[in-house]
N, C-alpha and C. Protein backbone atom coordinates (compact mmCIF):
# COMPACT_ATOMS: atom_id res chain seq x y z
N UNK A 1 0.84 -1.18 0.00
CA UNK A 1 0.00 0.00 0.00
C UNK A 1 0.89 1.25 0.00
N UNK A 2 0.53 1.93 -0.82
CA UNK A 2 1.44 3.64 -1.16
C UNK A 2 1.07 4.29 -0.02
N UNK A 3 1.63 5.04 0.39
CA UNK A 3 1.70 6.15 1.52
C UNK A 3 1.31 7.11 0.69
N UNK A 4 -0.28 7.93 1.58
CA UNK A 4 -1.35 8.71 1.04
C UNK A 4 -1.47 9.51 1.71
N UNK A 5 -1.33 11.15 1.75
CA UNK A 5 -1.88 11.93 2.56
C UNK A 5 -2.84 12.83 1.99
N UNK A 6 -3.87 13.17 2.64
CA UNK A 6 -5.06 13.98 2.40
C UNK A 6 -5.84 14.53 3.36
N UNK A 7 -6.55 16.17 2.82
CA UNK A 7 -7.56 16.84 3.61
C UNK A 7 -8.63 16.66 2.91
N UNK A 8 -9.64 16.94 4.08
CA UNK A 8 -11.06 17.07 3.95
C UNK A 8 -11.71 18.99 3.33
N UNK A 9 -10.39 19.17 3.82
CA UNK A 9 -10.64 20.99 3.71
C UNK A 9 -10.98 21.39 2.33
N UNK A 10 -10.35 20.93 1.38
CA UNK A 10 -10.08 21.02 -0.24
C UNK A 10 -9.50 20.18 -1.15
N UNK A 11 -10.17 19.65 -2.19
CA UNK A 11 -9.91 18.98 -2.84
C UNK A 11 -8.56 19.17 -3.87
N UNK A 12 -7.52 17.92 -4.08
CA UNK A 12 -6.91 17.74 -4.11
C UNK A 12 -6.77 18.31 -5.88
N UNK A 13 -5.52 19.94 -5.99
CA UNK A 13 -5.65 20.13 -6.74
C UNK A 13 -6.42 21.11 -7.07
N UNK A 14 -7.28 20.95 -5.89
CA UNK A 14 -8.37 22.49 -6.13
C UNK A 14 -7.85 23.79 -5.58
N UNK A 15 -8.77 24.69 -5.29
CA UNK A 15 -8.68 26.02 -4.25
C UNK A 15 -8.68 25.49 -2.79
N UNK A 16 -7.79 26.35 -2.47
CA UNK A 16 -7.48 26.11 -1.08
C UNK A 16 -8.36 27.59 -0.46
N UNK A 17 -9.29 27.16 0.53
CA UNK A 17 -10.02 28.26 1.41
C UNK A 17 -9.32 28.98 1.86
N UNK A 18 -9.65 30.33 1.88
CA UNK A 18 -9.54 31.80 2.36
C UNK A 18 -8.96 31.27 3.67
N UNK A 19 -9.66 31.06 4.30
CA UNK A 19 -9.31 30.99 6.42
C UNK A 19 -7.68 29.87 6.45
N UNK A 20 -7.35 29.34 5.05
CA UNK A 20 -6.20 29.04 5.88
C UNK A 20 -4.83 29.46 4.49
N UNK A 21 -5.21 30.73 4.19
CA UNK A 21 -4.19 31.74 3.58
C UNK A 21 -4.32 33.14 4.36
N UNK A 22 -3.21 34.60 3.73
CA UNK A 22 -3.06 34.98 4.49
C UNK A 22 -4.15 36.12 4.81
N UNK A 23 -5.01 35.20 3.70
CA UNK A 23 -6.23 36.71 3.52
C UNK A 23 -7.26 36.28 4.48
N UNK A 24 -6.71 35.27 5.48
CA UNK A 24 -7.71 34.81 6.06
C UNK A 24 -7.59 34.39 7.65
N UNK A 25 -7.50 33.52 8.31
CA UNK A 25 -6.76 33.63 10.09
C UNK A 25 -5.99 32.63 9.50
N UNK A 26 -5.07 32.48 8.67
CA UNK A 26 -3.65 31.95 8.17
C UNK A 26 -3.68 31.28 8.89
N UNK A 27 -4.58 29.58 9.28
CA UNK A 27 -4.28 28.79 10.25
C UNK A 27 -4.40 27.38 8.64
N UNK A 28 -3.22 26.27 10.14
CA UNK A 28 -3.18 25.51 8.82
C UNK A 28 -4.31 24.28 8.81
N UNK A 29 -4.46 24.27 7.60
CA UNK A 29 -5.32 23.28 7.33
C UNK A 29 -4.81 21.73 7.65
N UNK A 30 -6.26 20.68 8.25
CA UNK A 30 -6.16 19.71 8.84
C UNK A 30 -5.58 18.41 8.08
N UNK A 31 -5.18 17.46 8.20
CA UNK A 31 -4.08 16.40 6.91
C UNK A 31 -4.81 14.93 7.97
N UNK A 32 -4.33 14.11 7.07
CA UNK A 32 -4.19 12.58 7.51
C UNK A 32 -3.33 11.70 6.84
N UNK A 33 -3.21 10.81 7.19
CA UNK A 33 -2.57 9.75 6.35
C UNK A 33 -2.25 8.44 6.23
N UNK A 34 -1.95 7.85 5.36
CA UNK A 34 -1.99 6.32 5.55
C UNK A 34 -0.95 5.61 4.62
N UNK A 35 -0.86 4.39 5.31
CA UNK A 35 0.25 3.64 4.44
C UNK A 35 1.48 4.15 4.98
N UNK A 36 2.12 4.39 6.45
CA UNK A 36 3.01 4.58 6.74
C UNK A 36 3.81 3.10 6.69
N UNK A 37 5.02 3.30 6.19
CA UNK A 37 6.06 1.78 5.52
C UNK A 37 6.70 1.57 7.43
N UNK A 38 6.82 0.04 7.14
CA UNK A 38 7.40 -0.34 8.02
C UNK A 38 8.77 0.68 8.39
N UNK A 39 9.36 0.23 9.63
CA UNK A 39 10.91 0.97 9.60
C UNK A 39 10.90 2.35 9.62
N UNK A 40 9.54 3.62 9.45
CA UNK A 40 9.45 4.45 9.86
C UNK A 40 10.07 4.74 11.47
N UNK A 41 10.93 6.12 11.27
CA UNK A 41 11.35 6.31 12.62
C UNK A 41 10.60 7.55 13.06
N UNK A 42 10.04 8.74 11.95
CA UNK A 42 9.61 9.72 12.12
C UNK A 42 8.97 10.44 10.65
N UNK A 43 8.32 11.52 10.73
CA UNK A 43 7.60 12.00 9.49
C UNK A 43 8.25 13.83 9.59
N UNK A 44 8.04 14.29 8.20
CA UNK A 44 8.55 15.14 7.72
C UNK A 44 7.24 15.33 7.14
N UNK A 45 6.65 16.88 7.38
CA UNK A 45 5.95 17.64 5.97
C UNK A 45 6.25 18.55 5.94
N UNK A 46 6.09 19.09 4.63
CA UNK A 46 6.62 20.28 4.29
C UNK A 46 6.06 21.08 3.31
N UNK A 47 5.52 22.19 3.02
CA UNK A 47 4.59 22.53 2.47
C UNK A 47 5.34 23.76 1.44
N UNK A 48 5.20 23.68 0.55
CA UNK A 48 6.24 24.44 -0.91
C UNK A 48 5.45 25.00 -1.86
N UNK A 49 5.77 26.79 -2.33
CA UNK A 49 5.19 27.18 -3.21
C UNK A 49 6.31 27.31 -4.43
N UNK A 50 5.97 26.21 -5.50
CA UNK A 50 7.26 26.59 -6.56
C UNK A 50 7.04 27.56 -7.42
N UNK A 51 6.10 28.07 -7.51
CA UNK A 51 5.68 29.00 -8.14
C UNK A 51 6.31 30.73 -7.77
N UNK A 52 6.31 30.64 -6.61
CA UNK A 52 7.06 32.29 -6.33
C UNK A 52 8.16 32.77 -7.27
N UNK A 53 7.98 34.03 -7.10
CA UNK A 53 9.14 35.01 -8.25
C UNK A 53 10.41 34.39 -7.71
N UNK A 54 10.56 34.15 -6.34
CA UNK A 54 12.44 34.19 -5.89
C UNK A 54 12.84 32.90 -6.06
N UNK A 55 11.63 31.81 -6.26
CA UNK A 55 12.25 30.34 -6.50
C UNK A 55 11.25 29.78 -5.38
N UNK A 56 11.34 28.52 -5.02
CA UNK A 56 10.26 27.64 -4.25
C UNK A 56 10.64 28.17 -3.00
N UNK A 57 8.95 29.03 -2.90
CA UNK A 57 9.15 29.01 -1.09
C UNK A 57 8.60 28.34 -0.20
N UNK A 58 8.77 28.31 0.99
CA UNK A 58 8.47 27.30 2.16
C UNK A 58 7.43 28.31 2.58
N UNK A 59 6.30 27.34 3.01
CA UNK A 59 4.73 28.16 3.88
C UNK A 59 4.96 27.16 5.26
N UNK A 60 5.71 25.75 4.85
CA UNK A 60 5.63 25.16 6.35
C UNK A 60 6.58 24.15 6.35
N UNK A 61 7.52 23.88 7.93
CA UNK A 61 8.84 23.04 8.19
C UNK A 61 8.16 22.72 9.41
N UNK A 62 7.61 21.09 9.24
CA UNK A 62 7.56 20.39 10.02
C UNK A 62 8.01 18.89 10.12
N UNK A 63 8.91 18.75 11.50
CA UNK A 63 9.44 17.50 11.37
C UNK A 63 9.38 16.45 12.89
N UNK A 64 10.61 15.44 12.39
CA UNK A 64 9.88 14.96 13.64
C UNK A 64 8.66 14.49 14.10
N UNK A 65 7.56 14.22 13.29
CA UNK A 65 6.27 13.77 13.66
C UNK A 65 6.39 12.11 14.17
N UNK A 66 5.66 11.65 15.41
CA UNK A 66 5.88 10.62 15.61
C UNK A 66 5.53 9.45 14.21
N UNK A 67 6.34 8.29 14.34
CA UNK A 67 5.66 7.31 13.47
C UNK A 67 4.27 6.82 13.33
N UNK A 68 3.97 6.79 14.83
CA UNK A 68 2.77 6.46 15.12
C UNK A 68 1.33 7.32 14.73
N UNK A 69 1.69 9.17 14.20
CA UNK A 69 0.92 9.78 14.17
C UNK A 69 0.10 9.17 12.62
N UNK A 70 -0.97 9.20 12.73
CA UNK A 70 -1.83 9.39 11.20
C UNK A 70 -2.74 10.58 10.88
N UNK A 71 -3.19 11.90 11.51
CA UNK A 71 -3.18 12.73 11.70
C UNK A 71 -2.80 13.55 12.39
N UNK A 72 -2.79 15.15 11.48
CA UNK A 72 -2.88 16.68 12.36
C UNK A 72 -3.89 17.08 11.99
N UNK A 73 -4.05 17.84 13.48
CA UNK A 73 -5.27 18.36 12.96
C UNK A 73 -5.60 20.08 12.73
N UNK A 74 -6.20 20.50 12.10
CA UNK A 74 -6.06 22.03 11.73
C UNK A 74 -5.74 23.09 12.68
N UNK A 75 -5.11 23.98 12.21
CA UNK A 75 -4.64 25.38 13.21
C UNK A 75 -3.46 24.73 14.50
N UNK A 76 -2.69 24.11 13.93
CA UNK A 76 -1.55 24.01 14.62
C UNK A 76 -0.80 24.85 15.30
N UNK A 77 -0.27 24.50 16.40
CA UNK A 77 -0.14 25.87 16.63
C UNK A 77 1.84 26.68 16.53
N UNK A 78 1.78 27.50 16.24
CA UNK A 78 3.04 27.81 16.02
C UNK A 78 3.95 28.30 16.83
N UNK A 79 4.18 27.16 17.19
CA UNK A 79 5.44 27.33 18.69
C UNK A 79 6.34 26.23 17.49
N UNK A 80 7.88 26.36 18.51
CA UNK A 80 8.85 25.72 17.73
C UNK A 80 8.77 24.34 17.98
N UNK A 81 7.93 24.15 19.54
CA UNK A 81 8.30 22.60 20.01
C UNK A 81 6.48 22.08 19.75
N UNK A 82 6.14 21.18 19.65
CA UNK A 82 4.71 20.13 19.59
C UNK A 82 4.68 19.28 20.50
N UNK A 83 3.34 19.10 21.11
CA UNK A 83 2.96 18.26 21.79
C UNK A 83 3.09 17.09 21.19
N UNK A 84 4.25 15.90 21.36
CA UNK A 84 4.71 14.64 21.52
C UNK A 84 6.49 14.55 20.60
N UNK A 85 6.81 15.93 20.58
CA UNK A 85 7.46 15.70 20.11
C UNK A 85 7.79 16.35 18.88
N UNK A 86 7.30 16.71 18.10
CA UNK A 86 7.59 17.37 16.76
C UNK A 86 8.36 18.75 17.04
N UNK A 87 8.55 19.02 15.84
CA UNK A 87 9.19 20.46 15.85
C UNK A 87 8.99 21.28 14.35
N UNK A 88 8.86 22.49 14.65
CA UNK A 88 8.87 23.53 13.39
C UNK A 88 10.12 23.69 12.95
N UNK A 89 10.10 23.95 11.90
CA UNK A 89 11.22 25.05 11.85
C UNK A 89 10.25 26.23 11.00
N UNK A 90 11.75 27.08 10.22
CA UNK A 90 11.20 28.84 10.28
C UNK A 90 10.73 28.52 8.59
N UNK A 91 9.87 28.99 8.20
CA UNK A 91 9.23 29.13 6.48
C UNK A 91 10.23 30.11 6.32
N UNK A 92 9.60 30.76 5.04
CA UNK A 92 10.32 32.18 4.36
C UNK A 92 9.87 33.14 4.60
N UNK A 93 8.84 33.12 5.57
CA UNK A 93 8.29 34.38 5.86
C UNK A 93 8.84 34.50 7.26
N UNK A 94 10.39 33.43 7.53
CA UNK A 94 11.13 34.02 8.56
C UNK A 94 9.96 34.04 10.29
N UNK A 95 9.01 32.84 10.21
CA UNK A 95 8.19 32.87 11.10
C UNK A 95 8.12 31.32 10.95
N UNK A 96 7.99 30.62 12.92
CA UNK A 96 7.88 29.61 12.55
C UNK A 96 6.73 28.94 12.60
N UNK A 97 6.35 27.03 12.39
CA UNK A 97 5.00 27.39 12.32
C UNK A 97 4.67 27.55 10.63
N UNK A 98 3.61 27.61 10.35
CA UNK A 98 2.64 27.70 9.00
C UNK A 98 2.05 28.89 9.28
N UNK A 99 2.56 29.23 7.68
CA UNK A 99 1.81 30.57 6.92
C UNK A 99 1.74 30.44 5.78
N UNK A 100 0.24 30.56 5.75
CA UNK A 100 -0.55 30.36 4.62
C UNK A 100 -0.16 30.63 3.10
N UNK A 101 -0.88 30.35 2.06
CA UNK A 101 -0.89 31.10 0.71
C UNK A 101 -0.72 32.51 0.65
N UNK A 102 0.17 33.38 -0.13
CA UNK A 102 0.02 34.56 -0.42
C UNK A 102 0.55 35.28 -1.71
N UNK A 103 0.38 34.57 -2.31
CA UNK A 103 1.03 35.10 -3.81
C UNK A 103 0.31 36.61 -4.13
N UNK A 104 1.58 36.78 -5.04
CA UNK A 104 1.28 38.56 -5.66
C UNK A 104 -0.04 38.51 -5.86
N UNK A 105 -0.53 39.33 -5.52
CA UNK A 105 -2.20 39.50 -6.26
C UNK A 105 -2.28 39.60 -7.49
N UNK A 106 -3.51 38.61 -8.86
CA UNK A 106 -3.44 38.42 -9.93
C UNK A 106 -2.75 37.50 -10.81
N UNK A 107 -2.23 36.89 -9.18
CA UNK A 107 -1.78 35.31 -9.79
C UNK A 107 -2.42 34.03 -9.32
N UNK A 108 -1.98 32.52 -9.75
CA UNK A 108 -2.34 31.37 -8.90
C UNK A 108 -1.32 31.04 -8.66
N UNK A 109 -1.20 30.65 -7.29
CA UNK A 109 0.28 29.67 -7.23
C UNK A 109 -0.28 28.76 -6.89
N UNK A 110 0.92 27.34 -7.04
CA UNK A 110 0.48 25.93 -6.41
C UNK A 110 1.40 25.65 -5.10
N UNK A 111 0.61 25.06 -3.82
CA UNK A 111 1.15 24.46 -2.75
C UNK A 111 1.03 22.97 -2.52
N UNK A 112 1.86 22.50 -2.26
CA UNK A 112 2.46 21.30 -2.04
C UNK A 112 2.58 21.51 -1.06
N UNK A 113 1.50 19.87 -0.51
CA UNK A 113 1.90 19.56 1.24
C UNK A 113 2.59 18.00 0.66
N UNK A 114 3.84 18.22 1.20
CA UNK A 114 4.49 16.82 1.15
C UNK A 114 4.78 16.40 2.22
N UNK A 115 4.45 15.07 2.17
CA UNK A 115 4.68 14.26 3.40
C UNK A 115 5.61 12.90 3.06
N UNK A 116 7.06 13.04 3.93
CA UNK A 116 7.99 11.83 3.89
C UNK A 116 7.77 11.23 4.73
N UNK A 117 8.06 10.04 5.12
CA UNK A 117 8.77 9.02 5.90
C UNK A 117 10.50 8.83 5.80
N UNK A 118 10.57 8.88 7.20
CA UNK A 118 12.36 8.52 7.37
C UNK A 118 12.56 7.38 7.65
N UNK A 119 14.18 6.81 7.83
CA UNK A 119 13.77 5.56 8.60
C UNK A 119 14.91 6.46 9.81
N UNK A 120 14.80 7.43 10.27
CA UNK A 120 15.46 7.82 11.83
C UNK A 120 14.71 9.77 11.96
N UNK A 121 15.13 9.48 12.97
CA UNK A 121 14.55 11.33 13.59
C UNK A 121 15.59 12.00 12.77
N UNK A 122 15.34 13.07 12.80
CA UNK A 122 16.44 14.17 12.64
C UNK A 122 17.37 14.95 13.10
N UNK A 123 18.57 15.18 13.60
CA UNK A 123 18.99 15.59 14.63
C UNK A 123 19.40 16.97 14.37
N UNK A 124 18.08 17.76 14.12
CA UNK A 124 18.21 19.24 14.36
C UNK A 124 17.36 19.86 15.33
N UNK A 125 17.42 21.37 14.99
CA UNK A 125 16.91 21.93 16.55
C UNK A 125 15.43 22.65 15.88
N UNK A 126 14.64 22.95 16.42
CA UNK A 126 13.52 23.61 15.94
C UNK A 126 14.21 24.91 15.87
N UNK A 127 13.67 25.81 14.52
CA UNK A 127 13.76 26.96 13.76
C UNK A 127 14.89 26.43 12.59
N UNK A 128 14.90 25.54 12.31
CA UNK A 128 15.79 25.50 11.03
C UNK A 128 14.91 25.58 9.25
N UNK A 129 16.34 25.57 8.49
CA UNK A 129 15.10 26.20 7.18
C UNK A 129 14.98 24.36 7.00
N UNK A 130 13.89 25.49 5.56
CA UNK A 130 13.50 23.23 4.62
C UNK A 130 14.79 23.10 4.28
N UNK A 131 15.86 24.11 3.65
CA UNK A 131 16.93 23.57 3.16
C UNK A 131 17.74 22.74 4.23
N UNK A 132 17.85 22.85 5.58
CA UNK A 132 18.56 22.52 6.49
C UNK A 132 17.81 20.79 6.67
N UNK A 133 16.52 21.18 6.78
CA UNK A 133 15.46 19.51 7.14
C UNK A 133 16.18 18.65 5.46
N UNK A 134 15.75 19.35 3.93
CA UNK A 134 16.16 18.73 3.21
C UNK A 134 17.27 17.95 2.92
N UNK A 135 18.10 19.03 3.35
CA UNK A 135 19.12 18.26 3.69
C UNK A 135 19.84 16.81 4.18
N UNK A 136 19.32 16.61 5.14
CA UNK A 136 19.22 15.74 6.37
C UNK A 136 18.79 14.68 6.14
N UNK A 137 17.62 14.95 5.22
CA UNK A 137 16.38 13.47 4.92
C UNK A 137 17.44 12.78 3.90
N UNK A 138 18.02 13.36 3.25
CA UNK A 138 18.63 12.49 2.06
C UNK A 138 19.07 11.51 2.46
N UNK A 139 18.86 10.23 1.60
CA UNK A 139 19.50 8.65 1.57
C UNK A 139 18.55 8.39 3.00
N UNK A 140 17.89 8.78 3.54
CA UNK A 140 16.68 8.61 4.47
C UNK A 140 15.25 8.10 4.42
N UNK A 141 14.42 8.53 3.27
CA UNK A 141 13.31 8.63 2.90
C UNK A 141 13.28 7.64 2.15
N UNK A 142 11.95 6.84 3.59
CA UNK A 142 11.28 5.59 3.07
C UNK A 142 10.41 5.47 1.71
N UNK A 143 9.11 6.90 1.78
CA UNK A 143 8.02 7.06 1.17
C UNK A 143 7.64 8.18 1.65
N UNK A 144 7.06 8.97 0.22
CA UNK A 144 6.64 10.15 0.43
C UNK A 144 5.12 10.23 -0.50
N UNK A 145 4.48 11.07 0.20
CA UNK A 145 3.14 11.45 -0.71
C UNK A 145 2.92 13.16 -0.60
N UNK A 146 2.03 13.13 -1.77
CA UNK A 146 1.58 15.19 -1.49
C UNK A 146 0.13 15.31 -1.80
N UNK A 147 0.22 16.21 -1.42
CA UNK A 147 -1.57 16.99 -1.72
C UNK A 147 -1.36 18.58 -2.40
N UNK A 148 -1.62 18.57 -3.18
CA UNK A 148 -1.38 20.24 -4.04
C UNK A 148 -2.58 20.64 -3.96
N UNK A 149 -2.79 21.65 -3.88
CA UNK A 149 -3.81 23.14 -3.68
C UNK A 149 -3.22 23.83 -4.28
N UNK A 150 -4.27 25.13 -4.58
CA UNK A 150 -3.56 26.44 -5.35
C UNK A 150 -4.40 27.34 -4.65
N UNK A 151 -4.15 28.89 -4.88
CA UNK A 151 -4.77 29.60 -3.87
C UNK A 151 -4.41 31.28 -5.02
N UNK A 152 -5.25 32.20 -4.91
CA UNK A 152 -5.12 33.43 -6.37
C UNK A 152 -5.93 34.17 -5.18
N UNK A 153 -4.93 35.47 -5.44
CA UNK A 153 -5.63 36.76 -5.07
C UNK A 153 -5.97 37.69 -5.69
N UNK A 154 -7.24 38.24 -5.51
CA UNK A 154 -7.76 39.00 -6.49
C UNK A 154 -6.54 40.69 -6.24
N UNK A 155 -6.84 41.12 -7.78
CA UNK A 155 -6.33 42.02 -8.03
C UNK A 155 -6.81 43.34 -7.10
């Protein structure tokens, strides 16, 4: 069985709701998942707009999720440390924690929630970038899945 992650919030590929971009209480939307592979030690998501002018930015650095988890649930809250364990690190908006969609107004961008499997934790500190988590996962990653949304602000 493939390792699957998905919300109930918006369909996969579709518009992503107002209330969890920044035009809205920028809280993050709720995930699940399944088909975690044996030998999991911990989970990684990470949420990427490749679309931005400066190159792919980060809306969310989360790692460390127990193996055992199969959901989060919405409006997480943005402290560096999580209840059982997880940890943030900092997006590009230099805040840690999830922040929402916000592309230039008069565009669409696409977000990517990706979700890995490792087969060990990570041995960094909460506030690090995705480049620092990306890093790390390499020659690591059991199985990964995503969920893309897009999100356009009016002019």
């Amino acid at each position: 069985m493939a390792m699957e992650i998905t919300t109930s919030v918006f369909e996969a590929g579709g518009m992503i709701p107002r209330e969890f971009t920044c035009d809205g209480v920028n809280q993050s939307p709720a995930f699940s998942w399944s088909g975690i592979p044996d030998g999991t030690a911990g989970l990684v998501l990470l949420c990427e707009d490749p679309d931005a002018p400066s190159g792919t930015w980060s809306h969310w650095v989360l790692f460390n999720l127990p193996a055992s988890l199969r959901e989060l649930p919405g409006g997480v809250p943005t402290t560096a440390r999580l209840e059982g364990g997880a940890l943030q690190g900092k997006n590009d908006f230099g805040k840690i924690g999830y922040s929402g969609p916000c592309p230039p107004r008069g565009t669409t961008h696409r977000y990517y929630f990706r979700l890995f499997a490792l087969d060990r934790k990570l041995t960094l500190e909460a506030g690090v970038s995705r480049q620092q988590v990306r890093a790390q996962m390499q020659g690591h990653i059991l199985a990964q899945a995503e969920w893309m949304g897009s999100y356009s602000r009016q002019k």
